[in-house]
Protein backbone atom coordinates (compact mmCIF):
# COMPACT_ATOMS: atom_id res chain seq x y z
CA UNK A 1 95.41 86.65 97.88
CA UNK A 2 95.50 85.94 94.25
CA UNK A 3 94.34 88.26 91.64
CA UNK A 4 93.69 87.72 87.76
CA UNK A 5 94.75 90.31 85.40
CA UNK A 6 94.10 89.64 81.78
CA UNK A 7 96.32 91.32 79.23
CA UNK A 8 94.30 95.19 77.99
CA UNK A 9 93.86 94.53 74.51
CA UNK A 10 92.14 97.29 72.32
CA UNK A 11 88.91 96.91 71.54
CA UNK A 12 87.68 96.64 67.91
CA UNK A 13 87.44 100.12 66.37
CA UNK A 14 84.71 101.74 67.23
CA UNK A 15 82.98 103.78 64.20
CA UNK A 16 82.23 106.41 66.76
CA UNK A 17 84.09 109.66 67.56
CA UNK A 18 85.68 108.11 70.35
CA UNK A 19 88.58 105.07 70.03
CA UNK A 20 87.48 101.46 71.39
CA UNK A 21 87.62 100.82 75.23
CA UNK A 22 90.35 98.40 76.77
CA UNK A 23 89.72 95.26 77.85
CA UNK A 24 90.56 93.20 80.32
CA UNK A 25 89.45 95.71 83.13
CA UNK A 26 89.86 94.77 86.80
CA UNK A 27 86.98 93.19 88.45
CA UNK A 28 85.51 94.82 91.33
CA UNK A 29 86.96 92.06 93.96
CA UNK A 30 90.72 92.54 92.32
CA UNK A 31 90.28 95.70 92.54
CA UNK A 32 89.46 95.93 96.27
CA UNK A 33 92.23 93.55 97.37
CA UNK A 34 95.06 95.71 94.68
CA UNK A 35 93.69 99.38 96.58
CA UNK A 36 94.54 97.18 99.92
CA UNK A 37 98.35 96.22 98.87
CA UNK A 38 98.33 100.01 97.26
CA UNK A 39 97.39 101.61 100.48
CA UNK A 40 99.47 99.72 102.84
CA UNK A 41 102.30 100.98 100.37
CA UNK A 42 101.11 104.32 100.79
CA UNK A 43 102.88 104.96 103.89
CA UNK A 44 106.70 106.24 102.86
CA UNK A 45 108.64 103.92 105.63
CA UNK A 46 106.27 101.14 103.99
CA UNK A 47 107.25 102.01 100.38
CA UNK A 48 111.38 102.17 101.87
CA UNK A 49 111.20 98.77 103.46
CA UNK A 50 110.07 97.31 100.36
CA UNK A 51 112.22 99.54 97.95
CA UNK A 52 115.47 97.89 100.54
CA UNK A 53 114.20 94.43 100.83
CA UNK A 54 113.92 93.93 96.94
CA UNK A 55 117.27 95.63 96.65
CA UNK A 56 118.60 92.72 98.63
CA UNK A 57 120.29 90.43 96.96
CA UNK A 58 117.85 87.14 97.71
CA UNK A 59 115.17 89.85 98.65
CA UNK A 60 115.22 88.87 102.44
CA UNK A 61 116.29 90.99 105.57
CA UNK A 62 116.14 90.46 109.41
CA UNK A 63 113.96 92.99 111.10
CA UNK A 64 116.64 94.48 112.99
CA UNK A 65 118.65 95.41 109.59
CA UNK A 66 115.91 98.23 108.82
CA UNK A 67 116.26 100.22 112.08
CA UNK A 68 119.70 102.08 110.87
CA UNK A 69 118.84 102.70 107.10
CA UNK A 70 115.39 103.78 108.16
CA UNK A 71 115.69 105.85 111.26
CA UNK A 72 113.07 104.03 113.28
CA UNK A 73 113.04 102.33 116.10
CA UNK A 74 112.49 98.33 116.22
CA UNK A 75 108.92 98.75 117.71
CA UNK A 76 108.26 101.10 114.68
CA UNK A 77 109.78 98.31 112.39
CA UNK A 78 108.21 95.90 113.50
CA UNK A 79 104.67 97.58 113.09
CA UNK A 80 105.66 98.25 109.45
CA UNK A 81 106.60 94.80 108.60
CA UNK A 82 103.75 93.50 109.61
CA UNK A 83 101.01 95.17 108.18
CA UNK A 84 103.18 94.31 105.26
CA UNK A 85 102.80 90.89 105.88
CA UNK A 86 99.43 90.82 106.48
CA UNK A 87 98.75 92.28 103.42
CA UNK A 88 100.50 89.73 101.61
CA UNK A 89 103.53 91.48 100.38
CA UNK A 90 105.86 89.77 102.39
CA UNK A 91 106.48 86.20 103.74
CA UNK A 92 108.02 86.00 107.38
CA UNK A 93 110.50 82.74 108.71
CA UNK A 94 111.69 82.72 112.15
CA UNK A 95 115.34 82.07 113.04
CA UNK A 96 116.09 81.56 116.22
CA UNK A 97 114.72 85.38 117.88
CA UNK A 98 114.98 86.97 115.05
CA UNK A 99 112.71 87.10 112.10
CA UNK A 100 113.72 87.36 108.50
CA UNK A 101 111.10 88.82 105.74
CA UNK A 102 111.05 88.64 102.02
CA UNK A 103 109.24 89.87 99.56
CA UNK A 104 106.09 87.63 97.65
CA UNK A 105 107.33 87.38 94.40
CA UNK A 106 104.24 86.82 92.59
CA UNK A 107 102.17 89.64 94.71
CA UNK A 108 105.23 92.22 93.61
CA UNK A 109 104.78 90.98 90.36
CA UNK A 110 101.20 91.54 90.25
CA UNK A 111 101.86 95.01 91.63
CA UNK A 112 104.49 95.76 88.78
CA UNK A 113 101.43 94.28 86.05
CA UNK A 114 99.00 96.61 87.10
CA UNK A 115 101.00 99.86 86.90
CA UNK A 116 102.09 99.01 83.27
């Protein structure tokens, strides 16, 4: 998933009552695919994961590390991660039987663009 943001500039001034639009809006399709990654992140256990993997200090945990912070059970863990992977917040690599996640840079990035 890749999504363009422009930089908002202000508009020229308006000689209207009302001060100049921004531009650079998001375009319907960025849109859509940025309410996705919001709403998978609006589930709390979703939003913890992510707030602990980044916290990490190469951004990378095995599943089974997020079981005693969290209060979950693996199952539970598991179904977290990978919506989160599916929506493209997070990569996966398997080691042996266990499987390691870490955050997509450039999609966290892109997440941290559009809130500012």
């Amino acid at each position: 998933m890749y999504v363009n943001i422009e930089v908002m500039k202000l508009s020229n001034a308006v000689t209207s009552c009302c001060s100049g639009l921004l531009t650079g809006h998001l375009k319907n399709d960025d849109a859509i695919i940025l309410a996705a990654m919001f709403r998978v992140l609006g589930e709390p256990a979703r939003l913890q994961m992510l707030s602990l993997i980044a916290a990490q200090p190469n951004q990378e945990v095995c599943a089974c590390e997020l079981v005693e912070p969290l209060g979950l059970s693996q199952p539970t863990i598991s179904h977290h991660l990978k919506v989160m992977y599916e929506a493209g917040l997070l990569e996966k690599e398997r080691r042996g039987t266990w499987i390691y996640y870490r955050i997509v840079p450039k999609q966290l990035e892109l997440l941290r663009k559009v809130l500012s």
